[in-house]
N, C-alpha and C. Protein backbone atom coordinates (compact mmCIF):
# COMPACT_ATOMS: atom_id res chain seq x y z
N UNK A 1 113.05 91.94 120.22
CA UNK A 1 114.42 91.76 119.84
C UNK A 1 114.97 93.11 119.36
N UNK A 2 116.28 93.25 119.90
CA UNK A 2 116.74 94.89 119.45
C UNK A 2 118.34 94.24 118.86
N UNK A 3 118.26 95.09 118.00
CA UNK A 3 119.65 95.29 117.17
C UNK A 3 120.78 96.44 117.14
N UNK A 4 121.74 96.79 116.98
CA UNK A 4 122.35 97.33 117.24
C UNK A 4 123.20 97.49 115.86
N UNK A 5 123.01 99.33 115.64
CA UNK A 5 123.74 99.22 114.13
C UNK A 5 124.96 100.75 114.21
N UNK A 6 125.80 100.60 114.08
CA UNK A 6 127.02 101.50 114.30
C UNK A 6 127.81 102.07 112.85
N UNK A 7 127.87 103.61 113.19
CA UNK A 7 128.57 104.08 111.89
C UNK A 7 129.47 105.22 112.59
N UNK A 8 130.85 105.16 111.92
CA UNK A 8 131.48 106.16 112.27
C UNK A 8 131.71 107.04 111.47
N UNK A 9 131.86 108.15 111.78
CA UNK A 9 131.99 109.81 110.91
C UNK A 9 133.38 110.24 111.46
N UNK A 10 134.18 110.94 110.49
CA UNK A 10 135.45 111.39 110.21
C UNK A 10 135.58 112.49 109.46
N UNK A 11 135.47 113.51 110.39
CA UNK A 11 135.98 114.78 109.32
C UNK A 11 136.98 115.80 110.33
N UNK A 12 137.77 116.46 109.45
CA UNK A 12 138.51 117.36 110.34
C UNK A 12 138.48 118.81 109.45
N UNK A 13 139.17 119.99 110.04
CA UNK A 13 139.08 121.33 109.92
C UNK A 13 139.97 121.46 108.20
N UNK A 14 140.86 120.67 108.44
CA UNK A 14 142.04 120.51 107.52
C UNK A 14 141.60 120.29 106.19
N UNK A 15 140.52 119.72 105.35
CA UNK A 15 140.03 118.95 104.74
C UNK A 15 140.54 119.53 103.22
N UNK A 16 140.69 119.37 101.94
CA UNK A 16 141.36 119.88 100.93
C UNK A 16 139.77 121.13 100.05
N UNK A 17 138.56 120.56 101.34
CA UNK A 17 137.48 121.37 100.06
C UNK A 17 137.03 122.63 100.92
N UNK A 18 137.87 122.88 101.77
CA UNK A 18 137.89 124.17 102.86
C UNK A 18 137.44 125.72 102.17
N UNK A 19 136.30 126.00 102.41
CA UNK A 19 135.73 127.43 101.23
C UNK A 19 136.62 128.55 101.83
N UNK A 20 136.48 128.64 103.16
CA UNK A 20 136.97 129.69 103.43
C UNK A 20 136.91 129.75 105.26
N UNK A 21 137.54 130.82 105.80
CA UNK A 21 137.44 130.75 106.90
C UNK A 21 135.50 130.92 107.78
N UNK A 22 135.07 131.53 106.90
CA UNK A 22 133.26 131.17 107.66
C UNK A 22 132.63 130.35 107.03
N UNK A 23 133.44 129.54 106.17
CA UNK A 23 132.52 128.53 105.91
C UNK A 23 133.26 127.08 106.54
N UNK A 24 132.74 126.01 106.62
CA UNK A 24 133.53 125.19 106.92
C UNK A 24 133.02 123.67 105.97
N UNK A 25 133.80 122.98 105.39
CA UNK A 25 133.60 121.79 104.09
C UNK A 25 132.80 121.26 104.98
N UNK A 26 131.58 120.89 104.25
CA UNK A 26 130.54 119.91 104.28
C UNK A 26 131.28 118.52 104.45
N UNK A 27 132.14 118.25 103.73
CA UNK A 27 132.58 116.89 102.76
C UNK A 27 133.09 115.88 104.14
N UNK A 28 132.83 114.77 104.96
CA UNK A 28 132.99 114.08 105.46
C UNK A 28 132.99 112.43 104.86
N UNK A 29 133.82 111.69 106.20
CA UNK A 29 133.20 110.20 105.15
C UNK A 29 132.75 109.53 106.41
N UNK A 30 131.76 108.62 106.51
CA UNK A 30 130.96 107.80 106.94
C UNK A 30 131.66 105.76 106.60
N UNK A 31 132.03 105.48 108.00
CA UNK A 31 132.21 104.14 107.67
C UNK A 31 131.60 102.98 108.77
N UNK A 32 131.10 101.92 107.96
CA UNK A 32 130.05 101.26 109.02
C UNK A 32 131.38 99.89 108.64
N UNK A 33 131.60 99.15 110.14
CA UNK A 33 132.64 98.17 109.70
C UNK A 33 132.09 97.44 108.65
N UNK A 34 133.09 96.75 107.99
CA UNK A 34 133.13 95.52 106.93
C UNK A 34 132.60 96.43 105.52
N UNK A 35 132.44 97.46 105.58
CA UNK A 35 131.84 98.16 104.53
C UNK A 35 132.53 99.43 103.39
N UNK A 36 132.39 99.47 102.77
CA UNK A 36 133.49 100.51 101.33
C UNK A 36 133.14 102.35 102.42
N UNK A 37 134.32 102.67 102.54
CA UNK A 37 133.52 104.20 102.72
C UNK A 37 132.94 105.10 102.27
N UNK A 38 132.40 105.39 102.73
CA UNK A 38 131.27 106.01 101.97
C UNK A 38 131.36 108.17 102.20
N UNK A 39 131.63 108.25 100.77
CA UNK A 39 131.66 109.96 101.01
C UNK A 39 130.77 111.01 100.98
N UNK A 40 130.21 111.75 101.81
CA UNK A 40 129.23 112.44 101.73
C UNK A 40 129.55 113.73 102.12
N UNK A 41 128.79 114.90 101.82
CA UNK A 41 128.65 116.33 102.12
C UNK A 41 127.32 116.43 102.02
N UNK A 42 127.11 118.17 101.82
CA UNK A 42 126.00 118.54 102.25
C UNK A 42 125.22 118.61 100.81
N UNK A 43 124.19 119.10 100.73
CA UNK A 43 123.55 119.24 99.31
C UNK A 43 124.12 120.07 98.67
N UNK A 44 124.04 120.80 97.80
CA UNK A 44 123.99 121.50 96.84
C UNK A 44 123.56 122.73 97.18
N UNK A 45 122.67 122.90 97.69
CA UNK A 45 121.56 123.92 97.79
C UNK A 45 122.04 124.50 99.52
N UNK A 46 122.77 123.88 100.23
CA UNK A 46 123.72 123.80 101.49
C UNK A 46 125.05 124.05 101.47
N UNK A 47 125.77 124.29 100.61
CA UNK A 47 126.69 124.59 99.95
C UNK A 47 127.98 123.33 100.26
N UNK A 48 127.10 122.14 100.16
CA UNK A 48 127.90 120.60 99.82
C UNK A 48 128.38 120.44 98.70
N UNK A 49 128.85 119.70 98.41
CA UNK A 49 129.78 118.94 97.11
C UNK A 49 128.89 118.26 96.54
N UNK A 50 128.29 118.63 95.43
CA UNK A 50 126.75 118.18 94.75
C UNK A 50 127.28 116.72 93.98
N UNK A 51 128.52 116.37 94.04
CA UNK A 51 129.05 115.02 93.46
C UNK A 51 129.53 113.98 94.22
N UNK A 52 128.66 114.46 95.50
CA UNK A 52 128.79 112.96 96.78
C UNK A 52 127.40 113.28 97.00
N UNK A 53 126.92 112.06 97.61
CA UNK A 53 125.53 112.16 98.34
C UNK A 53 125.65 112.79 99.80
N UNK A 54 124.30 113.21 99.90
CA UNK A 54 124.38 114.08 101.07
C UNK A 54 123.26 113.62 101.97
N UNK A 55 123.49 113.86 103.33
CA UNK A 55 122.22 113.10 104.38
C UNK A 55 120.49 113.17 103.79
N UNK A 56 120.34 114.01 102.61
CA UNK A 56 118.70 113.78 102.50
C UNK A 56 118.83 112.74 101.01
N UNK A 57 119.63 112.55 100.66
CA UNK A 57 120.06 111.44 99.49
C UNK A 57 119.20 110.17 100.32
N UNK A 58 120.74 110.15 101.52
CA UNK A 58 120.57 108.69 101.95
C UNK A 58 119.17 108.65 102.64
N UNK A 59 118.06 109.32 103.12
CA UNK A 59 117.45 108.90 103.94
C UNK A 59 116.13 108.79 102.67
N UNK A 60 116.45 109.54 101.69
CA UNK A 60 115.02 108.96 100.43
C UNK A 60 115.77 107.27 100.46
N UNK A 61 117.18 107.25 99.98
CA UNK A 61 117.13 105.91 99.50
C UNK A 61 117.28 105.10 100.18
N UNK A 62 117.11 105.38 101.51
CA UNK A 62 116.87 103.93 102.91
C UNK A 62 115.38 103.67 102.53
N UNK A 63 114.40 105.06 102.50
CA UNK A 63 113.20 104.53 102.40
C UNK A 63 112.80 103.86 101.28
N UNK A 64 112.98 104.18 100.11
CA UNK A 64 112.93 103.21 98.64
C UNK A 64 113.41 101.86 99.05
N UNK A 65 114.65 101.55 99.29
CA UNK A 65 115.24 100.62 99.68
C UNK A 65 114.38 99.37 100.58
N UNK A 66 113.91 100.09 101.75
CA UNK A 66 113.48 99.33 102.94
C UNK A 66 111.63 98.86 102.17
N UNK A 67 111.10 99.54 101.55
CA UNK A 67 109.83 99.64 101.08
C UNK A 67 110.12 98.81 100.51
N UNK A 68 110.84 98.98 98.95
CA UNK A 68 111.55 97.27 98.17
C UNK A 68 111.27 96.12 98.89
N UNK A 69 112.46 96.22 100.33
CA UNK A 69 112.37 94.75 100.12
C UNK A 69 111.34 94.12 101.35
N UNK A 70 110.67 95.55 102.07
CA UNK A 70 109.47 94.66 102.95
C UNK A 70 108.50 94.30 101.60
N UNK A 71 108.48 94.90 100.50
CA UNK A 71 107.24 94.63 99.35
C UNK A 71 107.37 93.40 98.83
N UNK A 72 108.56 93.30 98.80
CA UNK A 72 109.10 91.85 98.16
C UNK A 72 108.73 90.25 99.09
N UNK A 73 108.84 91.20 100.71
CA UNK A 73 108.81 89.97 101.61
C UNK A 73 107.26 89.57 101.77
N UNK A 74 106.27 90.47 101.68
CA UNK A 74 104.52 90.44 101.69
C UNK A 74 104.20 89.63 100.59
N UNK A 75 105.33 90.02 99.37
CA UNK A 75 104.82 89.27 98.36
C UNK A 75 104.74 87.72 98.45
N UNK A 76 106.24 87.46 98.74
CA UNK A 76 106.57 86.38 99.05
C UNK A 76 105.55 85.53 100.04
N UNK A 77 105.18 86.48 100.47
CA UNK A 77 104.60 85.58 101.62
C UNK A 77 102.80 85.28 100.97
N UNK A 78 102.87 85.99 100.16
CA UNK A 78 101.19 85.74 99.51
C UNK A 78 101.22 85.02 97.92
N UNK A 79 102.37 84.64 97.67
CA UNK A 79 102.62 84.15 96.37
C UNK A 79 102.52 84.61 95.32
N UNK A 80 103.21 85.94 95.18
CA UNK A 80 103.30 86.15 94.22
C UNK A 80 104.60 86.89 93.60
N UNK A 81 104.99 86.31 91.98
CA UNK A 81 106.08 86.37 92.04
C UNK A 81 106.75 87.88 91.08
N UNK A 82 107.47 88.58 92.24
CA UNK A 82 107.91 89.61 91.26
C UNK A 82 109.01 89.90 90.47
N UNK A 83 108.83 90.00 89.10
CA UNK A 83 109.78 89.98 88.25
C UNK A 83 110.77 91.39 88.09
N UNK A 84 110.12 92.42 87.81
CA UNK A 84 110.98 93.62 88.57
C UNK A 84 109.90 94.66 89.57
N UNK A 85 111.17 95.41 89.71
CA UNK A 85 110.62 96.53 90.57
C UNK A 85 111.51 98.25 90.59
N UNK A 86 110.93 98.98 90.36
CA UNK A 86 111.51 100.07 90.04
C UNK A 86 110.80 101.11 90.38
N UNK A 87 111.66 102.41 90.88
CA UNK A 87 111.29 103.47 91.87
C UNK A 87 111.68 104.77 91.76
N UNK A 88 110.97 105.81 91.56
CA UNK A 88 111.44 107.19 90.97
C UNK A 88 110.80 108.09 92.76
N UNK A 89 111.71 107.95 93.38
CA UNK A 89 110.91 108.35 94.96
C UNK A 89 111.11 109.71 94.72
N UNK A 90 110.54 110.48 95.31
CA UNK A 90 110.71 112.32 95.65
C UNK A 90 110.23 112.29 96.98
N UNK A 91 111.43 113.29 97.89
CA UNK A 91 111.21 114.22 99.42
C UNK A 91 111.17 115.45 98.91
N UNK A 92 109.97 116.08 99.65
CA UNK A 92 109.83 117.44 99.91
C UNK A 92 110.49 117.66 101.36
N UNK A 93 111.68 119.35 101.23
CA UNK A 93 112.37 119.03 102.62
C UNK A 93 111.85 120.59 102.13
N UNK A 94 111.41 121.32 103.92
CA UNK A 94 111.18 122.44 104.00
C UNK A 94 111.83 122.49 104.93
N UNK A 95 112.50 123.99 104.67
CA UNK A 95 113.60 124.64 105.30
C UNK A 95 113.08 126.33 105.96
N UNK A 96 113.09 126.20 107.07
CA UNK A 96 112.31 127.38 107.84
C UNK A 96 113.13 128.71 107.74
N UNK A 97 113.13 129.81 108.15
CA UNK A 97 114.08 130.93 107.57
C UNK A 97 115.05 130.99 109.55
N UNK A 98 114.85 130.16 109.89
CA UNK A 98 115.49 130.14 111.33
C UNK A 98 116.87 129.12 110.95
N UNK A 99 116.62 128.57 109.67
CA UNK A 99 117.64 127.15 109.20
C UNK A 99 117.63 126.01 109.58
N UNK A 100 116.25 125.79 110.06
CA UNK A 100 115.89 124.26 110.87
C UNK A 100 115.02 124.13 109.27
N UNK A 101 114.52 122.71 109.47
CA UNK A 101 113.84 122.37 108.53
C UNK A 101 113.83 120.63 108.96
N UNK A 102 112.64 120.34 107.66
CA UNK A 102 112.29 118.73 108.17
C UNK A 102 111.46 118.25 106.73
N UNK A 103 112.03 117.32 106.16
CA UNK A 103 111.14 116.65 105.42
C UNK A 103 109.65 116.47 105.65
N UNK A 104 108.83 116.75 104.72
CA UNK A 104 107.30 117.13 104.85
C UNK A 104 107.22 115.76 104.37
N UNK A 105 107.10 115.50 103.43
CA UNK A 105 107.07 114.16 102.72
C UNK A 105 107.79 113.57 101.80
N UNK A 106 107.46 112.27 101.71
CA UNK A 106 107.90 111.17 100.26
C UNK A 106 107.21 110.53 99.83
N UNK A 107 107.06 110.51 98.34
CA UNK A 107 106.18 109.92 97.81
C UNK A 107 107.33 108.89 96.56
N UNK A 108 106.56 107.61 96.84
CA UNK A 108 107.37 106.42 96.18
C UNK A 108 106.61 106.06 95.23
N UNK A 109 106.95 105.77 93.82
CA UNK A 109 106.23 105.68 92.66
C UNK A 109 106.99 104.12 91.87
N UNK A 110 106.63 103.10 93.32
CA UNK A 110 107.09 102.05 92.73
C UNK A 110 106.08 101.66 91.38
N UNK A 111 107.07 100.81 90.37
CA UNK A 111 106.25 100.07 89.35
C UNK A 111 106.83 98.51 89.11
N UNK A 112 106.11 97.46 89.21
CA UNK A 112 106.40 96.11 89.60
C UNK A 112 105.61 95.66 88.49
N UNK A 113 106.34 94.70 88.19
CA UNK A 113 105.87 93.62 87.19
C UNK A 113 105.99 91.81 88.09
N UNK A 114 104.90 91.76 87.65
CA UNK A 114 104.14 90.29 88.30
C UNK A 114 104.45 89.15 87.02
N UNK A 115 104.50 87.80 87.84
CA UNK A 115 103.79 86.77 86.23
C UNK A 115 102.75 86.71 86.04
N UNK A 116 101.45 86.89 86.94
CA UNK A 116 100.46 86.78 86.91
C UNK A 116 99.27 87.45 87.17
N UNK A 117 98.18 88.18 86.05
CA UNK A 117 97.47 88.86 85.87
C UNK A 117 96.65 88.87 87.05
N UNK A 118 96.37 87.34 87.12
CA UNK A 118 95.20 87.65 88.09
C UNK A 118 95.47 88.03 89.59
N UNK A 119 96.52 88.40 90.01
CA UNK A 119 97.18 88.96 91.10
C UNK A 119 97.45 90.43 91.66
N UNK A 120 97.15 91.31 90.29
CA UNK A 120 97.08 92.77 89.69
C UNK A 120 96.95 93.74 91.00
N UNK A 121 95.94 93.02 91.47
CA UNK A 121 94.92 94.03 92.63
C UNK A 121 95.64 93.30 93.83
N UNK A 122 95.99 92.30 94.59
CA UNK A 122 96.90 91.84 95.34
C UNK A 122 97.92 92.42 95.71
N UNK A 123 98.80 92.66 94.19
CA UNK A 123 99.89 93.26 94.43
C UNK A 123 99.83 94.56 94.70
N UNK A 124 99.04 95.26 94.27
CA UNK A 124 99.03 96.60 94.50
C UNK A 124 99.01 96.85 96.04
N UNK A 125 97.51 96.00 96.71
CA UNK A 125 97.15 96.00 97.88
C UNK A 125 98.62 96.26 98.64
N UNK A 126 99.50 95.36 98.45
CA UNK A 126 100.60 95.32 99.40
C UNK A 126 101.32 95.97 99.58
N UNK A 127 101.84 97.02 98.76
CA UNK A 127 102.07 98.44 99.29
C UNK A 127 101.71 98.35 100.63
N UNK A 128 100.90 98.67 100.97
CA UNK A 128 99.66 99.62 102.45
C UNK A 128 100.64 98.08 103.16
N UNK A 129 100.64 97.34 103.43
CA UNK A 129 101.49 96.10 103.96
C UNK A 129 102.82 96.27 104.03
N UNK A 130 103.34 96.47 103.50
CA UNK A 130 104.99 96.62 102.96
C UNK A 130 105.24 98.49 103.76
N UNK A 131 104.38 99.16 103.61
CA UNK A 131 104.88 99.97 104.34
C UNK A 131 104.39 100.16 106.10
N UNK A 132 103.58 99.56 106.53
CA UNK A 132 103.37 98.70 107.82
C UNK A 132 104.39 98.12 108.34
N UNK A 133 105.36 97.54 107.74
CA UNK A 133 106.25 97.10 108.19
C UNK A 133 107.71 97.28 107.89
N UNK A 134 107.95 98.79 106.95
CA UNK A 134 109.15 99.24 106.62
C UNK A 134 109.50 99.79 108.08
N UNK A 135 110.74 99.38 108.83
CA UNK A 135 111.86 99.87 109.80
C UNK A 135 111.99 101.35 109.53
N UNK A 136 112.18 101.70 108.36
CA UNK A 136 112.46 103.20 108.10
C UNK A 136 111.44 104.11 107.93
N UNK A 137 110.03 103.56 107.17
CA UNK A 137 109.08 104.70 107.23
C UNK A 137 108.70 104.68 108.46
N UNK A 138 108.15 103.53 109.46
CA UNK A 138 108.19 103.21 110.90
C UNK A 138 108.49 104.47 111.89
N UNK A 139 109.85 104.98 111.33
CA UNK A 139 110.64 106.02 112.25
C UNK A 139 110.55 107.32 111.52
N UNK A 140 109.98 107.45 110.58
CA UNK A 140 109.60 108.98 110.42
C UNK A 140 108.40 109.33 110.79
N UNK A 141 108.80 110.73 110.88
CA UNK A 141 107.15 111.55 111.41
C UNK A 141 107.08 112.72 110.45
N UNK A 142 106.94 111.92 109.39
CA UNK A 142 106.23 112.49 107.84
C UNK A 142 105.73 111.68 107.10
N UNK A 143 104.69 111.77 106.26
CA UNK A 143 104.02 110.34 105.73
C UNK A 143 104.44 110.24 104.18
N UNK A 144 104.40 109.14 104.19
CA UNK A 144 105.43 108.17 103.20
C UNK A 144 104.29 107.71 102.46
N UNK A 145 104.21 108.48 100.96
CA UNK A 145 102.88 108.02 100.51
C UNK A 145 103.17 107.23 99.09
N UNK A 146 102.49 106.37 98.81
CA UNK A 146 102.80 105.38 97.45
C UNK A 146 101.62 105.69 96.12
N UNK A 147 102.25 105.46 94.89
CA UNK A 147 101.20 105.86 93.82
C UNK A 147 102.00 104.81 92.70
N UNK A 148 101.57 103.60 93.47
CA UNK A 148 102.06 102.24 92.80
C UNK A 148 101.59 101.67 91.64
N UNK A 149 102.31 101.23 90.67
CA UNK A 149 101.37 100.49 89.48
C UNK A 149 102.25 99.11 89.17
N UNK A 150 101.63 98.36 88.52
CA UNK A 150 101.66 96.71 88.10
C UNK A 150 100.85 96.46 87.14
N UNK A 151 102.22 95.56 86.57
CA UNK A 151 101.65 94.91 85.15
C UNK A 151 102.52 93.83 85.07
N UNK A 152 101.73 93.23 84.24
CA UNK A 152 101.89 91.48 83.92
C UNK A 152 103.05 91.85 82.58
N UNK A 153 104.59 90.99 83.29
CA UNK A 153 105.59 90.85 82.41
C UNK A 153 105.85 89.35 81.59
């Protein structure tokens, strides 16, 4: 089964955050129908507007995101119930002196709270599960590594 997911991008020359004539504004907006628009530029360190998110924002927090809720769905499916879940992710992005570059890695430092103790080692297990079947780590070709912990809330 294939899906089909569409976003449109809108930027022009004109834009009000214009640096100068060799530079040209990062600052675009991104809109997927039925959805709020969404404003983004480049990083910071790219000479973006460090007070919008910028394309390596969104692609840590697709992967946090997508990891969440395949973790949630393994769980579900092995019974066990999670009370929270919370995530401090970091990408390493290396940038070559040619100006290409590519995320090396991400490492996700989920921490989940269970009802039940004796499940401890279960839950952990499912990580390595949950990212088997994340859509988004799936499609990178950098490895997506976890240093997960759980405790009984």
């Amino acid at each position: 089964m294939k899906h089909l997911f569409k976003a449109n991008l809108n930027w022009n020359s004109k834009q009000k955050h214009e640096l100068s004539k060799k530079f040209y504004s990062k600052t675009h907006q991104i809109k997927v129908e039925g959805k709020s628009i969404l404003d983004v530029s480049a990083a910071k360190a790219f000479k973006g507007d460090p007070s919008l998110y910028n394309p390596e924002d969104l692609l840590l927090s697709s992967l946090v995101s997508c990891h969440m809720m395949s973790y949630l769905y393994v769980c579900s499916q092995n019974g066990i119930e999670v009370l929270e879940y919370l995530d401090n992710a970091e990408a390493i992005l290396e940038v070559n002196p040619d100006g290409s570059g590519r995320f090396v890695e991400v490492k996700l430092f989920p921490k989940v709270k269970i009802s039940n103790p004796d499940q401890i080692e279960l839950a952990l297990k499912l990580h390595q599960k949950a990212n088997q079947l994340c859509f988004i780590a799936n499609s990178c070709n950098f490895p997506v590594l976890h240093n997960a912990s759980c405790e009984v809330f």
